[in-house]
Protein backbone atom coordinates (compact mmCIF):
# COMPACT_ATOMS: atom_id res chain seq x y z
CA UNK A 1 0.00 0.00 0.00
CA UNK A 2 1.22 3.65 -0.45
CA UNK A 3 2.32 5.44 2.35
CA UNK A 4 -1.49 8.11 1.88
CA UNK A 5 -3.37 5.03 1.75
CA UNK A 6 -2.04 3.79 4.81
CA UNK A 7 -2.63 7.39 6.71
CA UNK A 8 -6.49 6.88 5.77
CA UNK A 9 -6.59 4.19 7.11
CA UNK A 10 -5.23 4.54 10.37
CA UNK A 11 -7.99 7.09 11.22
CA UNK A 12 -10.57 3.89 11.68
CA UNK A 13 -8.33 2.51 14.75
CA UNK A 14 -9.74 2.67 18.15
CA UNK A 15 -7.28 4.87 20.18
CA UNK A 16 -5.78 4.82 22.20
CA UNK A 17 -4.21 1.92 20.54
CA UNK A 18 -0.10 0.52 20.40
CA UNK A 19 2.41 -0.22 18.13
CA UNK A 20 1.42 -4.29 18.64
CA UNK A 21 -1.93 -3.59 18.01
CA UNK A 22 -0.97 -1.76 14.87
CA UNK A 23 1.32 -4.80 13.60
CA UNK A 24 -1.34 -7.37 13.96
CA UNK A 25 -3.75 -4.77 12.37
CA UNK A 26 -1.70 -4.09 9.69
CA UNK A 27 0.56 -8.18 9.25
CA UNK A 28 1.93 -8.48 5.97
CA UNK A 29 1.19 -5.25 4.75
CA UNK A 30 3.86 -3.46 2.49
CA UNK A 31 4.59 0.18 1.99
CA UNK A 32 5.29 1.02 -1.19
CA UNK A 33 7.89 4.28 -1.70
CA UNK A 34 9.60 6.35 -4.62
CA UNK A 35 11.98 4.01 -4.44
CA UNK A 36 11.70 0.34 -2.94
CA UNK A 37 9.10 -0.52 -0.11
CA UNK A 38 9.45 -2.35 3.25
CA UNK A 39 7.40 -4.25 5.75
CA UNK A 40 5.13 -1.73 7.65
CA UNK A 41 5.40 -4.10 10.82
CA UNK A 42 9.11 -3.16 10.37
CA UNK A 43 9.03 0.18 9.93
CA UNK A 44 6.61 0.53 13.39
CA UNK A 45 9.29 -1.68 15.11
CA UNK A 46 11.83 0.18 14.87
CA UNK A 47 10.45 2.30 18.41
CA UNK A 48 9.91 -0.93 20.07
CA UNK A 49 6.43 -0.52 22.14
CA UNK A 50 4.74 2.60 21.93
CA UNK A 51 1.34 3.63 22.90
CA UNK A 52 -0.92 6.56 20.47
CA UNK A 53 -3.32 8.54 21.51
CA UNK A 54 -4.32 9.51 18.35
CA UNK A 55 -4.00 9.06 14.65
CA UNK A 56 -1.79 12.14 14.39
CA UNK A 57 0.78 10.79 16.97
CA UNK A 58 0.49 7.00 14.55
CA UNK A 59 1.53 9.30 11.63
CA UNK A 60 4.45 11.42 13.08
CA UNK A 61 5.92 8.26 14.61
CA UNK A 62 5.93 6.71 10.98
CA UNK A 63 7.24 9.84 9.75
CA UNK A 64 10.06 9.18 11.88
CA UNK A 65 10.62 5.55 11.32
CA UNK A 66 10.56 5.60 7.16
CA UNK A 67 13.97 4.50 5.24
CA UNK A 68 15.63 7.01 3.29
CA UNK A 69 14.00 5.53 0.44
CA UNK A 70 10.70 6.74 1.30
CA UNK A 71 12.18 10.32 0.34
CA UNK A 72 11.70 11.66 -3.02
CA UNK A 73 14.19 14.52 -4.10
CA UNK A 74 16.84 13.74 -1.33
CA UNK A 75 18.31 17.30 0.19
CA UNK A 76 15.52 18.77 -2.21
CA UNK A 77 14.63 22.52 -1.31
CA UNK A 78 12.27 25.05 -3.46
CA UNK A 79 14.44 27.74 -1.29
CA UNK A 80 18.02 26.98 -2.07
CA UNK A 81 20.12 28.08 -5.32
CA UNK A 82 20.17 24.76 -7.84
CA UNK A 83 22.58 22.02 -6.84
CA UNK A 84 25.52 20.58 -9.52
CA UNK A 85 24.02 20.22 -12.84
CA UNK A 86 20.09 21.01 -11.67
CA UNK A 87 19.20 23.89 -13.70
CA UNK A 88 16.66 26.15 -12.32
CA UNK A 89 13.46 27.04 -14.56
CA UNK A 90 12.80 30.44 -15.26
CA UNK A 91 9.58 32.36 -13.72
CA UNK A 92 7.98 34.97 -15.47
């Protein structure tokens, strides 16, 4: 599943709820990235037990916990001069 589809979901839990409640929820399940995907029980892991109070506080935690491949531009800014060989389009 992609990482949005997954944040819909969680909304639907009954909180407070915990990180082993959310692994048995969500056994098996995938998230998908940019670039490669990884177990979501492995991604929630990662803290070891943790309790949520809310859906919010399920989504900063996984925020937290996702691989660097999860990132799209890495070091990407819309505020920053171009980088190397990025060329910077022109505004009118």
């Amino acid at each position: 599943m992609r990482l949005i589809e997954f944040e819909q979901t969680i909304d639907a839990l009954d909180y407070p709820t915990n990180t082993r409640t959310i692994t048995e929820t969500y056994s098996g399940q995938e998230l998908h990235f940019q670039d490669g995907s990884e177990q979501l029980k492995n991604v929630f892991e990662r803290f070891g037990p943790e309790s949520f109070a809310s859906p919010d506080e399920v989504r900063m935690t996984l925020y937290g916990a996702l691989p660097g491949e999860a990132i799209g531009r890495k070091h990407y800014t819309d505020r920053d001069p171009p980088v190397g060989d990025e060329v910077e389009p022109l505004s009118f």
